[in-house]
N, C-alpha and C. Protein backbone atom coordinates (compact mmCIF):
# COMPACT_ATOMS: atom_id res chain seq x y z
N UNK A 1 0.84 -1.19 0.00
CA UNK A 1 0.00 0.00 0.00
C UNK A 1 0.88 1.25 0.00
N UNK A 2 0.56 2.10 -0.86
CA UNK A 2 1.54 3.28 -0.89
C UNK A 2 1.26 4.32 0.15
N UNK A 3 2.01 4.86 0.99
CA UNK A 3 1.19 5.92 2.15
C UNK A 3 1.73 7.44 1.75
N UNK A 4 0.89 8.28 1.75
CA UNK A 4 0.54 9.44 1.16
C UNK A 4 1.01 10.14 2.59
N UNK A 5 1.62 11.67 2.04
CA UNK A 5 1.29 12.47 3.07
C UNK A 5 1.15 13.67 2.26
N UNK A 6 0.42 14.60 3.29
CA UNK A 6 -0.47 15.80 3.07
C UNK A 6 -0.28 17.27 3.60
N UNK A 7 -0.10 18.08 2.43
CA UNK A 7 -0.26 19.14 2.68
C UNK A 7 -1.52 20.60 3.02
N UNK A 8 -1.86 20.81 3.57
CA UNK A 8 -2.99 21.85 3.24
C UNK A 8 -2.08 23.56 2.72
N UNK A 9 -2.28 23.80 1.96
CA UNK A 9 -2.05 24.89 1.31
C UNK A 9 -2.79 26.02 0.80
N UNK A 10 -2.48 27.05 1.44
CA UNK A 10 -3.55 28.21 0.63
C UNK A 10 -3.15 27.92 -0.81
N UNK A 11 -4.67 28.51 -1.57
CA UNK A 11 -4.50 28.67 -2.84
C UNK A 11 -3.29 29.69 -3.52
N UNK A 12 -3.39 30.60 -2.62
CA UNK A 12 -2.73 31.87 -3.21
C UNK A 12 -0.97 31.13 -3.20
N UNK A 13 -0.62 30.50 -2.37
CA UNK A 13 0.92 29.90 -2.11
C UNK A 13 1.00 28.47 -3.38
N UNK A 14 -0.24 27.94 -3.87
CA UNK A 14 -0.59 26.82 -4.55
C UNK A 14 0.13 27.21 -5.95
N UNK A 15 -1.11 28.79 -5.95
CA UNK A 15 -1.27 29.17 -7.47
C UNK A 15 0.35 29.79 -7.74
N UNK A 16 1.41 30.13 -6.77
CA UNK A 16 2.83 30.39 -6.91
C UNK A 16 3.68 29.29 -7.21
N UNK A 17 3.37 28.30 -6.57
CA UNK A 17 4.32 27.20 -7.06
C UNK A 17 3.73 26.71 -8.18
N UNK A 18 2.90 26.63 -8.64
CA UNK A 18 2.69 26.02 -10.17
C UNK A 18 3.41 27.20 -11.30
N UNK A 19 3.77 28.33 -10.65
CA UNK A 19 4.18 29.08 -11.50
C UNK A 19 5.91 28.75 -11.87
N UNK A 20 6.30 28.54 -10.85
CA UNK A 20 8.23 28.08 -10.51
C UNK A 20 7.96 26.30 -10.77
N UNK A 21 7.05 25.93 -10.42
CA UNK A 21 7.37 24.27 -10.71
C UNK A 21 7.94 24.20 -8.99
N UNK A 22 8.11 24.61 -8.17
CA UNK A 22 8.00 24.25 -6.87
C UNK A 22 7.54 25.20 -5.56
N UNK A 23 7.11 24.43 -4.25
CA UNK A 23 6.15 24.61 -3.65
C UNK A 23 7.34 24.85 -2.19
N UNK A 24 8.10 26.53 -2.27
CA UNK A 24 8.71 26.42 -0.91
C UNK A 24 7.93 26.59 0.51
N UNK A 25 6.96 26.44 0.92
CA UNK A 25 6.42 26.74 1.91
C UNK A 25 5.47 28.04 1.88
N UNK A 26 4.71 27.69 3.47
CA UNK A 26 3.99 28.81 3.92
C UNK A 26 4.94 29.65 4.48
N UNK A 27 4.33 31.42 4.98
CA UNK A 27 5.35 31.46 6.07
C UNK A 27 5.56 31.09 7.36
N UNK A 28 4.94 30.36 7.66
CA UNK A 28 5.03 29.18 8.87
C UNK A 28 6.28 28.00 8.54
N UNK A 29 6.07 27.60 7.26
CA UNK A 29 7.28 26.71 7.07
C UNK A 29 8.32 27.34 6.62
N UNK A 30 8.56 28.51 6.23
CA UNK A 30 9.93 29.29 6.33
C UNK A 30 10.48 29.90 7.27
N UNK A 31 9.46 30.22 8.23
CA UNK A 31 10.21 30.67 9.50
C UNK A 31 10.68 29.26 10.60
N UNK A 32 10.00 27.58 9.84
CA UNK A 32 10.64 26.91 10.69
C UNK A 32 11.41 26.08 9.75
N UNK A 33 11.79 26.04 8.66
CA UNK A 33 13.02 25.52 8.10
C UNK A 33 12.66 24.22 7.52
N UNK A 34 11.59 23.76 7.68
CA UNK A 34 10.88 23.01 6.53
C UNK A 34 9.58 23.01 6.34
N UNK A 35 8.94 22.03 5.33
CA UNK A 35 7.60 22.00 5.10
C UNK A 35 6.77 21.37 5.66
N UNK A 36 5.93 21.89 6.48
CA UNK A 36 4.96 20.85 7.83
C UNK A 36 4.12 20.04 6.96
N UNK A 37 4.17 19.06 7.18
CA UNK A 37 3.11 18.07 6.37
C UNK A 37 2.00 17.16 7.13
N UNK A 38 1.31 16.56 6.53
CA UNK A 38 0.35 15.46 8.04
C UNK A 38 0.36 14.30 7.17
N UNK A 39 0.21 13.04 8.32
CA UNK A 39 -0.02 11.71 7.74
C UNK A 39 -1.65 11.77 7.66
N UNK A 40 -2.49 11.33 6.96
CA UNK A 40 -3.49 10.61 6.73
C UNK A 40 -5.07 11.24 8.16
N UNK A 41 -4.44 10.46 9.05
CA UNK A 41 -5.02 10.39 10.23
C UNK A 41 -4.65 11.85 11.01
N UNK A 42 -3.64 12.67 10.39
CA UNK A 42 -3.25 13.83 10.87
C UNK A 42 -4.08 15.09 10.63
N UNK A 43 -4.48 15.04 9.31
CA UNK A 43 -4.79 16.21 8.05
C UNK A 43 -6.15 16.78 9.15
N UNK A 44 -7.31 16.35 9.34
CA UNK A 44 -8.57 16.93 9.84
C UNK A 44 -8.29 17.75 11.31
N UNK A 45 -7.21 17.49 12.26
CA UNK A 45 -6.35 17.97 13.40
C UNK A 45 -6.07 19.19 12.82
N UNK A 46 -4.88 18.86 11.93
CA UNK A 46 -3.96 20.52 11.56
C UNK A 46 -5.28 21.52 11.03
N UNK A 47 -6.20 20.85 10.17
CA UNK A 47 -6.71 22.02 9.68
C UNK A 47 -7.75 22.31 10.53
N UNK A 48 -8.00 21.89 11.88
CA UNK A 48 -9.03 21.84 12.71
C UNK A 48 -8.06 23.47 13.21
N UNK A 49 -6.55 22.97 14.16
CA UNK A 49 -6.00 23.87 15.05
C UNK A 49 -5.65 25.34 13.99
N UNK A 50 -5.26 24.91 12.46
CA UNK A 50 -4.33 26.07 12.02
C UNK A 50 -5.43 26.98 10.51
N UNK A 51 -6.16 26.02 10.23
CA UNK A 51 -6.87 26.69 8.95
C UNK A 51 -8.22 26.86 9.20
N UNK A 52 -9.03 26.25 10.25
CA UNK A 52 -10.40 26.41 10.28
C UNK A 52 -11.12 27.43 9.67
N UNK A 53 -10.80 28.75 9.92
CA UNK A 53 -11.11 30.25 9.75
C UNK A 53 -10.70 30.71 8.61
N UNK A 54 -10.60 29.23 7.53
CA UNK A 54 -9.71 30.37 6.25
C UNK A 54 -10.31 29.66 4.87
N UNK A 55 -10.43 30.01 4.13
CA UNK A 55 -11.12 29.62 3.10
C UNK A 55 -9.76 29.30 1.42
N UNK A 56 -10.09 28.80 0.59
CA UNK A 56 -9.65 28.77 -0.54
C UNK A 56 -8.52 28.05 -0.24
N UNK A 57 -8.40 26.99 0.03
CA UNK A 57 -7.26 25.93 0.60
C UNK A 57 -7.39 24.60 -0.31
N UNK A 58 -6.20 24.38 -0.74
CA UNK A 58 -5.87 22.79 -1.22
C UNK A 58 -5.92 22.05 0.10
N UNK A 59 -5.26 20.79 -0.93
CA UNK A 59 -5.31 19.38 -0.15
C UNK A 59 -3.95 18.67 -0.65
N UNK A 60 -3.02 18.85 -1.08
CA UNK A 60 -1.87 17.89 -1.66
C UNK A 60 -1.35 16.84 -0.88
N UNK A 61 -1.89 15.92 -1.72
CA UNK A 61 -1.18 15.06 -1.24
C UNK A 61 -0.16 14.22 -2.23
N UNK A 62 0.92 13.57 -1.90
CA UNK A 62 2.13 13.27 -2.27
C UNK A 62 2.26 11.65 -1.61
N UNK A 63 3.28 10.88 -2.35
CA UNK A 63 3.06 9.71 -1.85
C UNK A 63 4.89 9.82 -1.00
N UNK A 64 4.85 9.20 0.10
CA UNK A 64 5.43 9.91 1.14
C UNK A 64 7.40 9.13 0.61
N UNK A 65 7.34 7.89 -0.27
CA UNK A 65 8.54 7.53 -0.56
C UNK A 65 9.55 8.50 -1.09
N UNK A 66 8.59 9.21 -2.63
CA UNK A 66 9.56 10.09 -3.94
C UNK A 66 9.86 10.84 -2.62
N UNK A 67 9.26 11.27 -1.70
CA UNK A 67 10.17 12.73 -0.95
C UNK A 67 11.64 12.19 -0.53
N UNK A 68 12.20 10.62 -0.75
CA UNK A 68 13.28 11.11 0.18
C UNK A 68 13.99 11.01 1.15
N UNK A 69 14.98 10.97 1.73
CA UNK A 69 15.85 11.51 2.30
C UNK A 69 15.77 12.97 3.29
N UNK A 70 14.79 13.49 2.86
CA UNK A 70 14.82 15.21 2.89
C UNK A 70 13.27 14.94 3.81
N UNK A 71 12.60 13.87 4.01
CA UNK A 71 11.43 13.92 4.43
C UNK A 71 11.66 13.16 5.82
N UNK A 72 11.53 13.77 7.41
CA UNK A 72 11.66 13.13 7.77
C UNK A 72 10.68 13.41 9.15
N UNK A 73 10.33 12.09 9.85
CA UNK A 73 9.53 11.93 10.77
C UNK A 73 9.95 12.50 12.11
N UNK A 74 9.12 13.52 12.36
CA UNK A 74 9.50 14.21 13.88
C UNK A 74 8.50 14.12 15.06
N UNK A 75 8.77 14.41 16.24
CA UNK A 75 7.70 14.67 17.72
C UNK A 75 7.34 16.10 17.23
N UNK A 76 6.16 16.34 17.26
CA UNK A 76 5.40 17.75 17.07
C UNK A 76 4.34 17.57 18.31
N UNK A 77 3.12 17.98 17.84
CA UNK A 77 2.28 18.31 19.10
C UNK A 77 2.17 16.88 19.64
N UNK A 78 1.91 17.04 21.32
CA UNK A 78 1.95 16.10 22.12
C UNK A 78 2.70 14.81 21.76
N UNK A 79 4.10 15.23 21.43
CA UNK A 79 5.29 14.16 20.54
C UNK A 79 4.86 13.59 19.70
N UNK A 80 3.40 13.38 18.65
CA UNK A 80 2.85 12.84 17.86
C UNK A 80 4.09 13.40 16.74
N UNK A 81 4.62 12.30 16.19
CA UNK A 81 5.43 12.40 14.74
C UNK A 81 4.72 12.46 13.29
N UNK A 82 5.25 13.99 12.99
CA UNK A 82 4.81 14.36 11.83
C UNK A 82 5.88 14.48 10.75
N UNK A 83 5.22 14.59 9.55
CA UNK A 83 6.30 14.37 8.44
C UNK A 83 6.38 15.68 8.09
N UNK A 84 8.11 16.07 8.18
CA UNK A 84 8.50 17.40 7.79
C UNK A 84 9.45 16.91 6.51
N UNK A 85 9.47 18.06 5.88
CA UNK A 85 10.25 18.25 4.31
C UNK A 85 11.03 19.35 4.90
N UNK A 86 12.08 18.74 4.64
CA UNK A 86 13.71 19.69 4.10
C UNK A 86 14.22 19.70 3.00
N UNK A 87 13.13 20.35 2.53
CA UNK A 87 13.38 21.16 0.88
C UNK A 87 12.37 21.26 0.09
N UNK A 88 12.36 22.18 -0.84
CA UNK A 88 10.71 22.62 -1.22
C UNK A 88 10.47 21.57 -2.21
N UNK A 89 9.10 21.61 -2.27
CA UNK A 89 8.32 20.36 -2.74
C UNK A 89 8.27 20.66 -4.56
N UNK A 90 9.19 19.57 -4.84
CA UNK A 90 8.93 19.92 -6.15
C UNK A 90 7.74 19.12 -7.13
N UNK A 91 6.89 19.92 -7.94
CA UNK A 91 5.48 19.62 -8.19
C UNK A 91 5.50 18.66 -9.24
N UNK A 92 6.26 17.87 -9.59
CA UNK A 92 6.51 17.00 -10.50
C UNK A 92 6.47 15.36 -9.46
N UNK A 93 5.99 15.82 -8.04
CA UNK A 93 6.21 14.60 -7.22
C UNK A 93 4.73 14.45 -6.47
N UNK A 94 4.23 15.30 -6.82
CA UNK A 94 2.57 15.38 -6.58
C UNK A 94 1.87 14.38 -6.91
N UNK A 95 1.27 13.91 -5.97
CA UNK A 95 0.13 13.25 -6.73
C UNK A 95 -1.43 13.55 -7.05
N UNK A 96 -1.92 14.38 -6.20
CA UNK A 96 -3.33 14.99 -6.48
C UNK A 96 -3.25 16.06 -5.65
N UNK A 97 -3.91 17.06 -6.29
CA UNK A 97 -4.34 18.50 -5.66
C UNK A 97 -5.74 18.37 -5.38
N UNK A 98 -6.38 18.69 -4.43
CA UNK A 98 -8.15 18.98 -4.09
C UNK A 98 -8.14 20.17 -3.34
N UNK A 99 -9.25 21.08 -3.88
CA UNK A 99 -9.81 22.02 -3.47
C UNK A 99 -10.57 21.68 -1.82
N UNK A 100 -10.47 22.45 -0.98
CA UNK A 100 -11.29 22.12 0.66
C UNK A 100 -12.38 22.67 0.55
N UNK A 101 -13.26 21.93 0.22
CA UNK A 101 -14.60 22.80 0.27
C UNK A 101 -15.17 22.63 1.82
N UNK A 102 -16.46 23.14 2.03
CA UNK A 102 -17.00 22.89 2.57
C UNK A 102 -18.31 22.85 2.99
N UNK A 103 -18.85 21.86 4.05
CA UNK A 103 -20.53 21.46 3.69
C UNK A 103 -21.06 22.36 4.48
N UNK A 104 -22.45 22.43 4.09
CA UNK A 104 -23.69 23.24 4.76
C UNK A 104 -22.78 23.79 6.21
N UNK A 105 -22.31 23.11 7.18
CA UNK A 105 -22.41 23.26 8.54
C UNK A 105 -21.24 24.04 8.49
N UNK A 106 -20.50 23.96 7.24
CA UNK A 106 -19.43 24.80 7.70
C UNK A 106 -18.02 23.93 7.91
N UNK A 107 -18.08 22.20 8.05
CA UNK A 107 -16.94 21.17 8.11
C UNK A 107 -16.26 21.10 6.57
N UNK A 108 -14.99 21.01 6.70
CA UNK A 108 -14.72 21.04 5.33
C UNK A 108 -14.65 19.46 5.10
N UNK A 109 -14.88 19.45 3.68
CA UNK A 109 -14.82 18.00 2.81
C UNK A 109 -13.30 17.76 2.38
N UNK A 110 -13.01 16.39 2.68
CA UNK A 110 -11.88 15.51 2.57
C UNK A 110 -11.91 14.43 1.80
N UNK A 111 -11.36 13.96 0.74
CA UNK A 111 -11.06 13.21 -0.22
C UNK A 111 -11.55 11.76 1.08
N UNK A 112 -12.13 10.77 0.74
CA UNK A 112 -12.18 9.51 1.23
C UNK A 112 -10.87 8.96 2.01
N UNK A 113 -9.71 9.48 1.94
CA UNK A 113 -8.60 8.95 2.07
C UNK A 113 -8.52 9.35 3.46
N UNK A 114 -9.10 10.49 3.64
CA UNK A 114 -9.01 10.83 5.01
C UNK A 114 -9.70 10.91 6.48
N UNK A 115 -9.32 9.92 7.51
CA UNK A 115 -10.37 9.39 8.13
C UNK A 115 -10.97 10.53 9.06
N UNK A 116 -12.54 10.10 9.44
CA UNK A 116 -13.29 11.37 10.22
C UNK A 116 -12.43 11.22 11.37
């Protein structure tokens, strides 16, 4: 089984890296020296604590091998290990982009891949 990991990305930082062919970060991940990413079971958390309040957001996800060397598993909140990138994501290693919509109540919608 191939395991994916995930970015949430504003559009506006999205619609820049398709312009260069790569994706250096938010400024959250430049002021910490790599690219914060989530596993699977992670993604509905981060965008619960860091994006709730924000609209026009991807979903990238990437399959977590092509990253690398440069991708590596750390203690983040409550030592839960998250997958950080040391070095910008180049878009030729993508595997799907999705728009975050969201339903009536206001919860945003997540590709099947990602558990409630």
């Amino acid at each position: 089984m191939t395991q994916m990991v995930y970015k949430i990305a504003r559009a506006s930082e999205w619609d820049e890296a398709e312009k260069t062919g790569l994706f250096t970060g938010s400024a959250d991940d430049k002021r910490d020296g790599f690219i914060h990413l989530s596993a699977a079971a992670q993604v509905r958390a981060t965008y619960d604590r860091y994006f709730s309040g924000e609209d026009n957001l991807m979903l990238v996800a990437v399959v977590e091998h092509r990253l690398g060397p440069q991708l590596k598993w750390e203690p983040s909140r409550r030592g839960e290990a998250f997958p950080h990138l040391y070095a910008p994501l180049r878009l030729e290693l993508v595997h799907s982009v999705t728009a975050i919509r969201r339903r009536n109540d206001g919860r945003p919608i997540f590709p099947p891949e990602i558990p409630e």
